[in-house]
PDB file of N, CA and C in Angstrom:
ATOM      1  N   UNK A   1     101.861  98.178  90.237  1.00  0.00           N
ATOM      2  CA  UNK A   1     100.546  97.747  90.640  1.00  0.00           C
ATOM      3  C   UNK A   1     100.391  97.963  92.142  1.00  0.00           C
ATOM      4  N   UNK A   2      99.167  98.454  92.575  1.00  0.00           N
ATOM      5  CA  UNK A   2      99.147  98.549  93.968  1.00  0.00           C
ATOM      6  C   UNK A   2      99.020  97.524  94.540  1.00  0.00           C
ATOM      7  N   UNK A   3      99.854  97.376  95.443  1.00  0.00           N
ATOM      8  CA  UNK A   3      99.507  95.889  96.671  1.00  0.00           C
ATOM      9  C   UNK A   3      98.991  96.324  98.048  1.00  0.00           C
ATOM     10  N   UNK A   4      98.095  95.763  98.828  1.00  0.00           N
ATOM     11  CA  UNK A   4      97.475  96.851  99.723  1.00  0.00           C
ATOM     12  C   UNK A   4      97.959  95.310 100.659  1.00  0.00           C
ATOM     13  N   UNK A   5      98.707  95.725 101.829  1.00  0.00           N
ATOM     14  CA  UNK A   5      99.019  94.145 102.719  1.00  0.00           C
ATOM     15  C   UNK A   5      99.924  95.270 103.446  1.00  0.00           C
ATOM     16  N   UNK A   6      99.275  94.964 104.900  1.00  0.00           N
ATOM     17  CA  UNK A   6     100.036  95.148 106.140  1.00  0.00           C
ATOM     18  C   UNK A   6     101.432  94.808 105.880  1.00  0.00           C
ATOM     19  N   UNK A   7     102.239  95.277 106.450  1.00  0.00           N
ATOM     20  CA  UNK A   7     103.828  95.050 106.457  1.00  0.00           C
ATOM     21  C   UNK A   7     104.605  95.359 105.419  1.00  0.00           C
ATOM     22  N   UNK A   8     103.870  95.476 104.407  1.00  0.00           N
ATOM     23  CA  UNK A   8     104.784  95.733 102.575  1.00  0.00           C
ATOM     24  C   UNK A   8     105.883  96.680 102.811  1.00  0.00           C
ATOM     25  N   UNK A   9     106.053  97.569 103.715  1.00  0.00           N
ATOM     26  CA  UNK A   9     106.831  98.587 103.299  1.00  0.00           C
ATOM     27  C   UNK A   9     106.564  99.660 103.052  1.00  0.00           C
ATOM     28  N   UNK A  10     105.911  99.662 101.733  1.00  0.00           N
ATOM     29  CA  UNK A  10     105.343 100.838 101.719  1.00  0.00           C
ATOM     30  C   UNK A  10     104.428 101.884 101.833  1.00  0.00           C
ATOM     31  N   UNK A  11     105.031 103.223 101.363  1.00  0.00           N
ATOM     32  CA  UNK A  11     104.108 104.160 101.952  1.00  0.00           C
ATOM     33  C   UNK A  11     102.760 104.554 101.533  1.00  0.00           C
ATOM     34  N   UNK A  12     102.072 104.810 102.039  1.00  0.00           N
ATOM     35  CA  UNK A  12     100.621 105.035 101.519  1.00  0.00           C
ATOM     36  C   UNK A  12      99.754 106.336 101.274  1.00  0.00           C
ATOM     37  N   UNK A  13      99.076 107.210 100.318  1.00  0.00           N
ATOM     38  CA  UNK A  13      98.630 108.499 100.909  1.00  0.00           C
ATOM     39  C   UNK A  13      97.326 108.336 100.222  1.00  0.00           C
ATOM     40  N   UNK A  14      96.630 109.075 100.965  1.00  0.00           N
ATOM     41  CA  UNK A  14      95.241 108.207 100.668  1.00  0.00           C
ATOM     42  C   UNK A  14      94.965 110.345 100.921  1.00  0.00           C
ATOM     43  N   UNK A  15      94.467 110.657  99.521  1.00  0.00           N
ATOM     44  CA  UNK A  15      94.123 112.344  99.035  1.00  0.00           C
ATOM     45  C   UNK A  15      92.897 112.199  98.909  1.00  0.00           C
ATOM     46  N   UNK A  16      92.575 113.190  99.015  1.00  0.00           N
ATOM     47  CA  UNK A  16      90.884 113.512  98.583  1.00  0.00           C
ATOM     48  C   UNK A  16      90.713 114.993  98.034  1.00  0.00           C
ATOM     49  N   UNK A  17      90.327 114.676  96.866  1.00  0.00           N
ATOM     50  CA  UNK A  17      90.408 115.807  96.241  1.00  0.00           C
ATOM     51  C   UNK A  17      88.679 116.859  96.207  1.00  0.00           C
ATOM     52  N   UNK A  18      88.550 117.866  96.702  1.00  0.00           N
ATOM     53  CA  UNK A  18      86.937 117.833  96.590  1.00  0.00           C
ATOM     54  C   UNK A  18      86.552 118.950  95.315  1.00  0.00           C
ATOM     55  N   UNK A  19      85.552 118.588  94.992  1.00  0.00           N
ATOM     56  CA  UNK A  19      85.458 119.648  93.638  1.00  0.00           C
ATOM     57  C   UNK A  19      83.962 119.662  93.500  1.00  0.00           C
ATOM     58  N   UNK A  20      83.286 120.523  92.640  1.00  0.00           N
ATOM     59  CA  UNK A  20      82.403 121.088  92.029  1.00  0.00           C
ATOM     60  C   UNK A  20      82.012 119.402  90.965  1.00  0.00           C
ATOM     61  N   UNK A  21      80.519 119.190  90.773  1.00  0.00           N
ATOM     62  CA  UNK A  21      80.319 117.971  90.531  1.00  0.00           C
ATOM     63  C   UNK A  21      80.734 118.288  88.570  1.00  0.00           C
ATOM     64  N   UNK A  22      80.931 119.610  88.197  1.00  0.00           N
ATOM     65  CA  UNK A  22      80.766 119.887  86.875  1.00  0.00           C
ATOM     66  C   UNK A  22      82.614 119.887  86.501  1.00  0.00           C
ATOM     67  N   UNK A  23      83.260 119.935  87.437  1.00  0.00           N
ATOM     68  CA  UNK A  23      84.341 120.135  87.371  1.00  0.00           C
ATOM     69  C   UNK A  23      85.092 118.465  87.784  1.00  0.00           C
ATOM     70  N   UNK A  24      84.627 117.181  88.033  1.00  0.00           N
ATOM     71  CA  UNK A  24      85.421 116.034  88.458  1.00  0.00           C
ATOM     72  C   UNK A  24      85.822 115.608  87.010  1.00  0.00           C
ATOM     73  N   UNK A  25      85.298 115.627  86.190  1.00  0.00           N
ATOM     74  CA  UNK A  25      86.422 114.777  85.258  1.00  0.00           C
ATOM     75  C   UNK A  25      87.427 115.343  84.729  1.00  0.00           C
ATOM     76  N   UNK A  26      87.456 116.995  84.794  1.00  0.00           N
ATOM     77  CA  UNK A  26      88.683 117.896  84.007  1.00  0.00           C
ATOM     78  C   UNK A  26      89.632 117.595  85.405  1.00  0.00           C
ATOM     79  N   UNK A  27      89.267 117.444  86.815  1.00  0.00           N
ATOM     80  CA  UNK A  27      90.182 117.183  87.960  1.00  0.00           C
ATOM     81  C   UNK A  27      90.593 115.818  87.808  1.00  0.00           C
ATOM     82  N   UNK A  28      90.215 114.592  86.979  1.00  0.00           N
ATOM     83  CA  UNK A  28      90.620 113.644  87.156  1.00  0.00           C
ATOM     84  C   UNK A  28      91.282 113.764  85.707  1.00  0.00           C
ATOM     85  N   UNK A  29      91.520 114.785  84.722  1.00  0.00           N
ATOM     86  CA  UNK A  29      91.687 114.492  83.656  1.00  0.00           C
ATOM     87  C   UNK A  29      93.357 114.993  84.143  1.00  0.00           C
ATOM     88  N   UNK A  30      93.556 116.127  84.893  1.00  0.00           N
ATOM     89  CA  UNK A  30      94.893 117.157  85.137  1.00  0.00           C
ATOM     90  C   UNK A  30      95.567 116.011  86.140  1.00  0.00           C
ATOM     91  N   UNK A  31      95.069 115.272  87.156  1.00  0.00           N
ATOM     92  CA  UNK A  31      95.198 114.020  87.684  1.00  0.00           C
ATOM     93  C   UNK A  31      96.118 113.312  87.095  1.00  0.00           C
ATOM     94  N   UNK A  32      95.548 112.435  86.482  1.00  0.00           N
ATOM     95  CA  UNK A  32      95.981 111.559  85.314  1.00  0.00           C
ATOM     96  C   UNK A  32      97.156 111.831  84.416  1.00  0.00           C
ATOM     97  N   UNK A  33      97.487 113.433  83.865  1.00  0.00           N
ATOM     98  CA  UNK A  33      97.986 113.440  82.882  1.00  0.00           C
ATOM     99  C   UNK A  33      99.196 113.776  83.964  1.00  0.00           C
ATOM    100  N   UNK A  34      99.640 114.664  84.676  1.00  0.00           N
ATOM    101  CA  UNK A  34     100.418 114.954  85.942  1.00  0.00           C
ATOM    102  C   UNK A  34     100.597 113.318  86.111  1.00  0.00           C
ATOM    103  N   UNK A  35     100.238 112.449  86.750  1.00  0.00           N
ATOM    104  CA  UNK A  35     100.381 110.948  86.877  1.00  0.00           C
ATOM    105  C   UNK A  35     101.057 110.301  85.974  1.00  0.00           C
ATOM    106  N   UNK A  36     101.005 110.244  84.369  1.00  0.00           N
ATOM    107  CA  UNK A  36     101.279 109.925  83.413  1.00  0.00           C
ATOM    108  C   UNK A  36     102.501 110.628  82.867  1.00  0.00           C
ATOM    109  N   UNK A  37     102.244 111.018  82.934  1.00  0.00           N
ATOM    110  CA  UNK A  37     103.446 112.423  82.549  1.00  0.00           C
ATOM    111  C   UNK A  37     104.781 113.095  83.318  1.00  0.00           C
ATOM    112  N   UNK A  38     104.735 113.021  84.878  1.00  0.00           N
ATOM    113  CA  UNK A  38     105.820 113.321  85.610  1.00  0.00           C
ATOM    114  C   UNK A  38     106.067 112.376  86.906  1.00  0.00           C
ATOM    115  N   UNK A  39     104.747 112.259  87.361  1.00  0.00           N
ATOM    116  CA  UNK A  39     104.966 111.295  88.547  1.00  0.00           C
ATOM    117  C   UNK A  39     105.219 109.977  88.270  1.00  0.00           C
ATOM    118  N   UNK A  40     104.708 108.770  87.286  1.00  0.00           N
ATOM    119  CA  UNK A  40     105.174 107.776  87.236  1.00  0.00           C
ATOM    120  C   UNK A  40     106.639 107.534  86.590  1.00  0.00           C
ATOM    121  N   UNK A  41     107.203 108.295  86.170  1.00  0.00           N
ATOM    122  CA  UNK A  41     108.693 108.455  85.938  1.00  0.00           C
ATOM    123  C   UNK A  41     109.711 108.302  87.522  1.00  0.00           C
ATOM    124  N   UNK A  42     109.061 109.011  88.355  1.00  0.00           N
ATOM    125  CA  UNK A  42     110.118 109.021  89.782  1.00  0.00           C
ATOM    126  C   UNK A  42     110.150 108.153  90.578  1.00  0.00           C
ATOM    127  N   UNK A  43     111.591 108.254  91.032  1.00  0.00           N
ATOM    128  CA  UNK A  43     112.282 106.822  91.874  1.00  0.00           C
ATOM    129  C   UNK A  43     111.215 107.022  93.450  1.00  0.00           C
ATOM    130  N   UNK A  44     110.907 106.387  93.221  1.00  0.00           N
ATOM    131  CA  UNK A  44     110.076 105.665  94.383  1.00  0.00           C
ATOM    132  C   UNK A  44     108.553 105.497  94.596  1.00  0.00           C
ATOM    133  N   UNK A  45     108.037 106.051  93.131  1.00  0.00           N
ATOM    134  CA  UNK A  45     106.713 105.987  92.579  1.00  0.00           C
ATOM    135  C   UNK A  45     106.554 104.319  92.643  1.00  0.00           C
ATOM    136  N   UNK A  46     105.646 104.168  93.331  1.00  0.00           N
ATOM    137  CA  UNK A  46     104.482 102.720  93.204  1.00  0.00           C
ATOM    138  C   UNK A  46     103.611 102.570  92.093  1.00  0.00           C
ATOM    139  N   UNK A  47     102.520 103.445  92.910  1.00  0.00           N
ATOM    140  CA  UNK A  47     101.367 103.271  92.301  1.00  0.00           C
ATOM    141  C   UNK A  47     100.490 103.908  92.935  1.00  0.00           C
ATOM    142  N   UNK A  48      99.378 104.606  91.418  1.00  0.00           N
ATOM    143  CA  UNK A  48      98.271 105.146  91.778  1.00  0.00           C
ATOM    144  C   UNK A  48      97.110 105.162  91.526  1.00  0.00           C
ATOM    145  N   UNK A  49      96.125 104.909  92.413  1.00  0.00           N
ATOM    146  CA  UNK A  49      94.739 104.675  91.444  1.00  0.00           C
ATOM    147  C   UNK A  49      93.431 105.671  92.190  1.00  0.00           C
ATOM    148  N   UNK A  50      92.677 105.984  90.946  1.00  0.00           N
ATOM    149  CA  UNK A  50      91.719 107.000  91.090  1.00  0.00           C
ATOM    150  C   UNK A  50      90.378 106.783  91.506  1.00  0.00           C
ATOM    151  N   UNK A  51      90.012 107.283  91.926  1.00  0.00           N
ATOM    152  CA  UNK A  51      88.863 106.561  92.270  1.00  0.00           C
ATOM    153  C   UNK A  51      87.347 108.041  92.111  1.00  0.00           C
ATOM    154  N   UNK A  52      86.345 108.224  91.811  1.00  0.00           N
ATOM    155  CA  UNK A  52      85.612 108.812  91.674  1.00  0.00           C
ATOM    156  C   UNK A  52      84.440 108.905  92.388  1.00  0.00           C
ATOM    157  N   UNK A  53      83.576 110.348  93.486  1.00  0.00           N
ATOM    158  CA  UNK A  53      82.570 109.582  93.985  1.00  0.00           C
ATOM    159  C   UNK A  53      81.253 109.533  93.505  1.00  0.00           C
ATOM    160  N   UNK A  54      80.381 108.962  93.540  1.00  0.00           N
ATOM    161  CA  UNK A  54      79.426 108.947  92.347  1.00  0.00           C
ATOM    162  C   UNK A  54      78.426 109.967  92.707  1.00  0.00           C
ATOM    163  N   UNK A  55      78.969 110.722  93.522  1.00  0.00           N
ATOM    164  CA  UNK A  55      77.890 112.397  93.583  1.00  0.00           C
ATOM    165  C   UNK A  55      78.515 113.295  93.028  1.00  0.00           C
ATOM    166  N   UNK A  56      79.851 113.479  92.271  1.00  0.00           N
ATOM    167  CA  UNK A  56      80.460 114.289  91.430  1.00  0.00           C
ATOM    168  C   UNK A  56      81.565 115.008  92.764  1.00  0.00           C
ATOM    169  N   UNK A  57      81.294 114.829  93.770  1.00  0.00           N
ATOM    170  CA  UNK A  57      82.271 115.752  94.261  1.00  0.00           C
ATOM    171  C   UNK A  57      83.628 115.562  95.120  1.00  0.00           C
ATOM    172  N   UNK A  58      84.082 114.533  94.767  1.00  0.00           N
ATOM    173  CA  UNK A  58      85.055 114.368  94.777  1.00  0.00           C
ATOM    174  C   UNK A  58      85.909 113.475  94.157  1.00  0.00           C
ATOM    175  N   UNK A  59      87.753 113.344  94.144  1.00  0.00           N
ATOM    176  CA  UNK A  59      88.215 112.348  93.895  1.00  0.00           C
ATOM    177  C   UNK A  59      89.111 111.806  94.733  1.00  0.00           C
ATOM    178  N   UNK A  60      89.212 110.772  94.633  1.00  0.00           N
ATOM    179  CA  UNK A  60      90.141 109.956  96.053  1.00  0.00           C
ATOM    180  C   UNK A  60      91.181 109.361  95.205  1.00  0.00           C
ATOM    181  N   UNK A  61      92.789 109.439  95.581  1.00  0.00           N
ATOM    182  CA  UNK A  61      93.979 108.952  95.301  1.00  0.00           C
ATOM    183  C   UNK A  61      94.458 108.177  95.941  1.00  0.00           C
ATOM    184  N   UNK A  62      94.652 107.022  95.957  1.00  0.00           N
ATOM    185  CA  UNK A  62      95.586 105.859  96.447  1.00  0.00           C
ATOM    186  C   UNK A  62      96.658 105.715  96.368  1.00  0.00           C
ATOM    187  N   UNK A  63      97.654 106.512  96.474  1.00  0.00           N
ATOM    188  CA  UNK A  63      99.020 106.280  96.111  1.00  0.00           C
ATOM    189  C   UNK A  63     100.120 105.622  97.027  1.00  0.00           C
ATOM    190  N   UNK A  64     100.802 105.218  96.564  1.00  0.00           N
ATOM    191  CA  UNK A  64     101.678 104.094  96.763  1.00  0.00           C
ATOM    192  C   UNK A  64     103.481 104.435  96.604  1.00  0.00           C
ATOM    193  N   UNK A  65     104.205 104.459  98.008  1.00  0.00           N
ATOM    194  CA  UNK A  65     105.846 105.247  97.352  1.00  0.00           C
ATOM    195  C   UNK A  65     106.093 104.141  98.295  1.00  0.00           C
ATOM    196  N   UNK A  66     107.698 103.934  97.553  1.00  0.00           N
ATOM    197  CA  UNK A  66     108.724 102.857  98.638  1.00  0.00           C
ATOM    198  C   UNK A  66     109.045 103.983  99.548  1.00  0.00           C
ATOM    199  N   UNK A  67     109.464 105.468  99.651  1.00  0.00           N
ATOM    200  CA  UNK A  67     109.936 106.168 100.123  1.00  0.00           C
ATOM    201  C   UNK A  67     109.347 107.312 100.627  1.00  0.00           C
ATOM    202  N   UNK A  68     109.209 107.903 102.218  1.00  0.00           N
ATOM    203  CA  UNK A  68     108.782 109.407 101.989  1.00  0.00           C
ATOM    204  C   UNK A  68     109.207 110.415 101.746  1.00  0.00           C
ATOM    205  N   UNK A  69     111.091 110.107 101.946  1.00  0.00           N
ATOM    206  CA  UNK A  69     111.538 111.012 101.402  1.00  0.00           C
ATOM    207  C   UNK A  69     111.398 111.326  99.858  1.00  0.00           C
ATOM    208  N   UNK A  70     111.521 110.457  98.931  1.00  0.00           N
ATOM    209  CA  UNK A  70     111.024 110.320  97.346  1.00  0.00           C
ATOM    210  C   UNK A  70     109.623 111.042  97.397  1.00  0.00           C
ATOM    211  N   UNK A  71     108.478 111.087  97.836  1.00  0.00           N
ATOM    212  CA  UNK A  71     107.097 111.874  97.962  1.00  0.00           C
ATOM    213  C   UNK A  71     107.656 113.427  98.213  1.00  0.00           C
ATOM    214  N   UNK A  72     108.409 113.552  99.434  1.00  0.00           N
ATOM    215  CA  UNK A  72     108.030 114.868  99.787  1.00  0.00           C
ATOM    216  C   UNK A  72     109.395 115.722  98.745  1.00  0.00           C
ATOM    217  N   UNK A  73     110.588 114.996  98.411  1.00  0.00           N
ATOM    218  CA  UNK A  73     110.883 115.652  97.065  1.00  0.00           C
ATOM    219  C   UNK A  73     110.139 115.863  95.714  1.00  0.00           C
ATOM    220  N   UNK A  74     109.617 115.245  95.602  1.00  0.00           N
ATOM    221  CA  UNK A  74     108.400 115.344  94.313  1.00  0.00           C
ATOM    222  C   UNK A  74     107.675 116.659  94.906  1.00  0.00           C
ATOM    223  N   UNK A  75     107.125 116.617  95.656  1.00  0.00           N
ATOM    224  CA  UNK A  75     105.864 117.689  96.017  1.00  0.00           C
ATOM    225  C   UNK A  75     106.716 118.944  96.354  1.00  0.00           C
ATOM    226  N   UNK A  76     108.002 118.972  96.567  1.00  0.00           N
ATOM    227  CA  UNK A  76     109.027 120.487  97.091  1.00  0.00           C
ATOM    228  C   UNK A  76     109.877 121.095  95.825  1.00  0.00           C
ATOM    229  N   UNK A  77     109.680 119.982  94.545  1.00  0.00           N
ATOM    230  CA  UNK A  77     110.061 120.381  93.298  1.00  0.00           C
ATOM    231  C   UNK A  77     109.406 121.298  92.682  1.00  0.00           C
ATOM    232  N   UNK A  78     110.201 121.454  91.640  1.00  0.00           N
ATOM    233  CA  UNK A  78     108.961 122.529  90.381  1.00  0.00           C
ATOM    234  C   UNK A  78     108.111 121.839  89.621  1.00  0.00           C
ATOM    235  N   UNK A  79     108.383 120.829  89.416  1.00  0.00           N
ATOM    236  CA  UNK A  79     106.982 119.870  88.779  1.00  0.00           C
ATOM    237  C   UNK A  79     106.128 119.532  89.720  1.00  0.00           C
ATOM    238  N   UNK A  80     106.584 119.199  91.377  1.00  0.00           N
ATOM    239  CA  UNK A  80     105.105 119.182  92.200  1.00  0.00           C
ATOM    240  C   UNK A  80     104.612 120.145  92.381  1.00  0.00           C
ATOM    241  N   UNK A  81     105.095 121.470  92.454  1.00  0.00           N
ATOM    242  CA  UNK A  81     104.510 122.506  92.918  1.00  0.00           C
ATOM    243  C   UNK A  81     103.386 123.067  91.377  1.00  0.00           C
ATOM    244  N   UNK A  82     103.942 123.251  90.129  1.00  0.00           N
ATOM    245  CA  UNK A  82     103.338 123.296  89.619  1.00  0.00           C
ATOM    246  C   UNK A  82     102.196 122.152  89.369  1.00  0.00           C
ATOM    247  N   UNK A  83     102.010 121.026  89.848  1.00  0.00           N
ATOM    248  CA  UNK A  83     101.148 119.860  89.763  1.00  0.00           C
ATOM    249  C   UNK A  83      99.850 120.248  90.381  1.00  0.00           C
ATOM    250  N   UNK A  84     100.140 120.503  91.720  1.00  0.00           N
ATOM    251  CA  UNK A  84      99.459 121.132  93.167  1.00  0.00           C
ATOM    252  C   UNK A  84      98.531 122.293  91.851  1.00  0.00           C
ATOM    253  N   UNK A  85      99.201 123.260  91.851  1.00  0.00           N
ATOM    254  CA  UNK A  85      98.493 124.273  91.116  1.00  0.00           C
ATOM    255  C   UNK A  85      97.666 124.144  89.863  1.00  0.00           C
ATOM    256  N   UNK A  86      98.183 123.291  89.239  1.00  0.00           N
ATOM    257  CA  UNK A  86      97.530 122.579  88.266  1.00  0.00           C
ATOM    258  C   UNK A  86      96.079 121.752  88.944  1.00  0.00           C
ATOM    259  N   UNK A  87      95.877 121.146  89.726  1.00  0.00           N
ATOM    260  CA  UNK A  87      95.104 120.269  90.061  1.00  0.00           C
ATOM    261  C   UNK A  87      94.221 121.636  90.941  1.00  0.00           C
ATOM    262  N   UNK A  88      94.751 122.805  91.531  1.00  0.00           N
ATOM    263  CA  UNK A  88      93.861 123.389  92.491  1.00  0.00           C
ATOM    264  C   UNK A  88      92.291 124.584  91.156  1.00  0.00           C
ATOM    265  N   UNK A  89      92.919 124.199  90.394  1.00  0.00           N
ATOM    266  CA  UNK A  89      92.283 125.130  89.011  1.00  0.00           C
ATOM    267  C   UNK A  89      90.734 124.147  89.179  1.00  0.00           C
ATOM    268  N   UNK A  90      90.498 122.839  89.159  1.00  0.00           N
ATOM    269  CA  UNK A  90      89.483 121.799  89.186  1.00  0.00           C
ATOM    270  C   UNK A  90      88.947 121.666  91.186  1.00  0.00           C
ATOM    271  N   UNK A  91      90.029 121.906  91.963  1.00  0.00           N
ATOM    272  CA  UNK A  91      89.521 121.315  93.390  1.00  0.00           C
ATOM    273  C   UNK A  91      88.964 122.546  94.281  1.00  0.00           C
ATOM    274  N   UNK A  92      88.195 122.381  94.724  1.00  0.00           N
ATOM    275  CA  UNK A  92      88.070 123.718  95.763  1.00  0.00           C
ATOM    276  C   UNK A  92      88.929 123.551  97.357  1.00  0.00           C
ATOM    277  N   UNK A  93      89.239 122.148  97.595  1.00  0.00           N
ATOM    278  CA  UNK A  93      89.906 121.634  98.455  1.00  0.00           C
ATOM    279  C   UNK A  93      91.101 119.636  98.484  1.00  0.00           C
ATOM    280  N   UNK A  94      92.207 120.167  98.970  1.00  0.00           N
ATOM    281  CA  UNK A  94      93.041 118.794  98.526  1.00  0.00           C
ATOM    282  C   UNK A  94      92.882 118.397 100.178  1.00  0.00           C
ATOM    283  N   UNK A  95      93.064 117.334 100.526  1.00  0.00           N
ATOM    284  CA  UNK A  95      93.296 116.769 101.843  1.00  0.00           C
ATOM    285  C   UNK A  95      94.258 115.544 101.794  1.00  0.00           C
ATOM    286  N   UNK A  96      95.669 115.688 101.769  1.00  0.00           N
ATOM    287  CA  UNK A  96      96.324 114.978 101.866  1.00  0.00           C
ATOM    288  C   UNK A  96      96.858 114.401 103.309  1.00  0.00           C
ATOM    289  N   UNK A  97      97.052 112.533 103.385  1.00  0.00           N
ATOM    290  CA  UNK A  97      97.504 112.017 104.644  1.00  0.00           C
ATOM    291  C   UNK A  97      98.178 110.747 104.102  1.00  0.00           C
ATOM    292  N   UNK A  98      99.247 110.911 105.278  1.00  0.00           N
ATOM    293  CA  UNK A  98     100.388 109.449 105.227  1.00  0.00           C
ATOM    294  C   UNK A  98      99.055 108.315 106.140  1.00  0.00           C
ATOM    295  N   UNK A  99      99.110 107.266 105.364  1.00  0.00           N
ATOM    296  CA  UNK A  99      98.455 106.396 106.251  1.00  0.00           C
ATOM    297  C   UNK A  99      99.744 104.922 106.363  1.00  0.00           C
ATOM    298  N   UNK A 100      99.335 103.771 107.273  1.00  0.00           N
ATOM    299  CA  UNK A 100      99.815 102.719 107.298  1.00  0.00           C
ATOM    300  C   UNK A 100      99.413 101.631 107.184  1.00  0.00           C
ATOM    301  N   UNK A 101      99.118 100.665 106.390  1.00  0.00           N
ATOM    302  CA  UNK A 101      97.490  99.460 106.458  1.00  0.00           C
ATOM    303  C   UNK A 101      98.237  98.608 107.563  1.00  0.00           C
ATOM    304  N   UNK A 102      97.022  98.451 108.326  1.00  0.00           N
ATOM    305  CA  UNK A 102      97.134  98.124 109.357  1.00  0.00           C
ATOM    306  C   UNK A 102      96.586  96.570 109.491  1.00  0.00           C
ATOM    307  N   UNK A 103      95.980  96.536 108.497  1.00  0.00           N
ATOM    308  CA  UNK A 103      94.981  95.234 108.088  1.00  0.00           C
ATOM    309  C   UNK A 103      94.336  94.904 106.948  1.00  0.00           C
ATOM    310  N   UNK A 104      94.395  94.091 106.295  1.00  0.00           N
ATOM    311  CA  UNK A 104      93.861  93.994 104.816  1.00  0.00           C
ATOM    312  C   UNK A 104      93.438  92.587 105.280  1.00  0.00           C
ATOM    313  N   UNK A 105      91.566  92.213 104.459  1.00  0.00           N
ATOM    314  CA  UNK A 105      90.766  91.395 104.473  1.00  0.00           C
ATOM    315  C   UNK A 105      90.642  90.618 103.280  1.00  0.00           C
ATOM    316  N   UNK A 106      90.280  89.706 103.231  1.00  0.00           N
ATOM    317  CA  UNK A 106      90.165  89.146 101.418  1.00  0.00           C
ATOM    318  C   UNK A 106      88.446  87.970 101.652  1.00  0.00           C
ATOM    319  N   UNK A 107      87.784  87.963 100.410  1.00  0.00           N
ATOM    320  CA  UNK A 107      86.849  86.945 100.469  1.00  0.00           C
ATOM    321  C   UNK A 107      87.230  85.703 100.575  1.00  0.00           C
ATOM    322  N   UNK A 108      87.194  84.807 101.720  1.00  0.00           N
ATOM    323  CA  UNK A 108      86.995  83.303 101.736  1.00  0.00           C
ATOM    324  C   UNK A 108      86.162  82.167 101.402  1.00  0.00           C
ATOM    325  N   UNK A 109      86.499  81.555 101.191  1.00  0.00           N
ATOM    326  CA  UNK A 109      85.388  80.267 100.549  1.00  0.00           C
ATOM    327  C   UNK A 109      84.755  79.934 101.643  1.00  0.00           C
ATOM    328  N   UNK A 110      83.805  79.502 101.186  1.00  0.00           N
ATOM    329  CA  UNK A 110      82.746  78.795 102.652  1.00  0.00           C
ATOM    330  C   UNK A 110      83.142  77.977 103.135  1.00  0.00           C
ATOM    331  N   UNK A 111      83.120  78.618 104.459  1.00  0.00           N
ATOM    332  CA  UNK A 111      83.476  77.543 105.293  1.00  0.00           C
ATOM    333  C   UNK A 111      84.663  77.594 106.013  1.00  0.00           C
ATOM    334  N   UNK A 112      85.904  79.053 105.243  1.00  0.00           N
ATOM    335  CA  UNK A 112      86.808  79.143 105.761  1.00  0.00           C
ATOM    336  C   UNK A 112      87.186  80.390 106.402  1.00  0.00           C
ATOM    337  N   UNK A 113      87.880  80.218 107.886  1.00  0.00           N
ATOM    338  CA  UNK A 113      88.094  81.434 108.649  1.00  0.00           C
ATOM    339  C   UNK A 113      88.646  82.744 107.893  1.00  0.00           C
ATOM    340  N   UNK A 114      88.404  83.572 107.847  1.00  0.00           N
ATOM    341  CA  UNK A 114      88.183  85.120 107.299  1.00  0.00           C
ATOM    342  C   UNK A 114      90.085  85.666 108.445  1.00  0.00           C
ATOM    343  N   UNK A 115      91.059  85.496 107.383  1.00  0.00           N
ATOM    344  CA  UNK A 115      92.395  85.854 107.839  1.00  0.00           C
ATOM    345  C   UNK A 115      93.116  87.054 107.631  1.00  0.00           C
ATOM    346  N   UNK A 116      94.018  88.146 108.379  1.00  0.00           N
ATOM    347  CA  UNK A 116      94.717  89.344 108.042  1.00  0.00           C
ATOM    348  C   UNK A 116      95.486  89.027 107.176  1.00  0.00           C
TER     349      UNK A 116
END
């Protein structure tokens, strides 16, 4: 499950996948099954969640590793590389980045100070 909280540890990559508005659900479909199928099997897989934008043209990945070395072996393998290629058939462009949360907000009850 993703946990999104400053300090956790882990690593974060926040993708954006951009595509053709006729082409987002076969990109979230090759997504998913790549996700289901090879990536949630590997040691240091978190978690990932999809997200869709509601003009068709793109998709955004949230993913979640204890490790970057565990990520950048996945992606230098033959199942990432074929993944990549798999997913570029649906994207006209991938934009992948390491991020770090720096701050996470939550709703408070009335009345009470709004805390990191």
């Amino acid at each position: 499950m993703a946990e999104i909280s400053a300090g956790n540890g882990l690593i974060t990559f926040v993708n954006v996948f951009s595509c053709e508005p006729e082409n987002q659900q076969a990109l979230l479909t090759a997504l998913r099954k790549e996700t289901e199928e090879v990536v949630a099997g590997l040691d240091g897989f978190v978690s990932a969640s999809f997200h869709l934008s509601t003009d068709g043209r793109r998709v955004l990945n949230y993913a979640q590793w204890t490790r970057l070395d565990a990520f950048n072996a996945m992606m230098a393998s033959e199942q990432g590389r074929a993944m990549i290629l798999a997913v570029h058939d649906h994207s006209q462009s991938i934009d992948i980045h390491l991020y770090e949360v720096a701050a996470q907000y939550e709703a408070q009850p009335a009345g009470q100070p709004v805390t990191s």
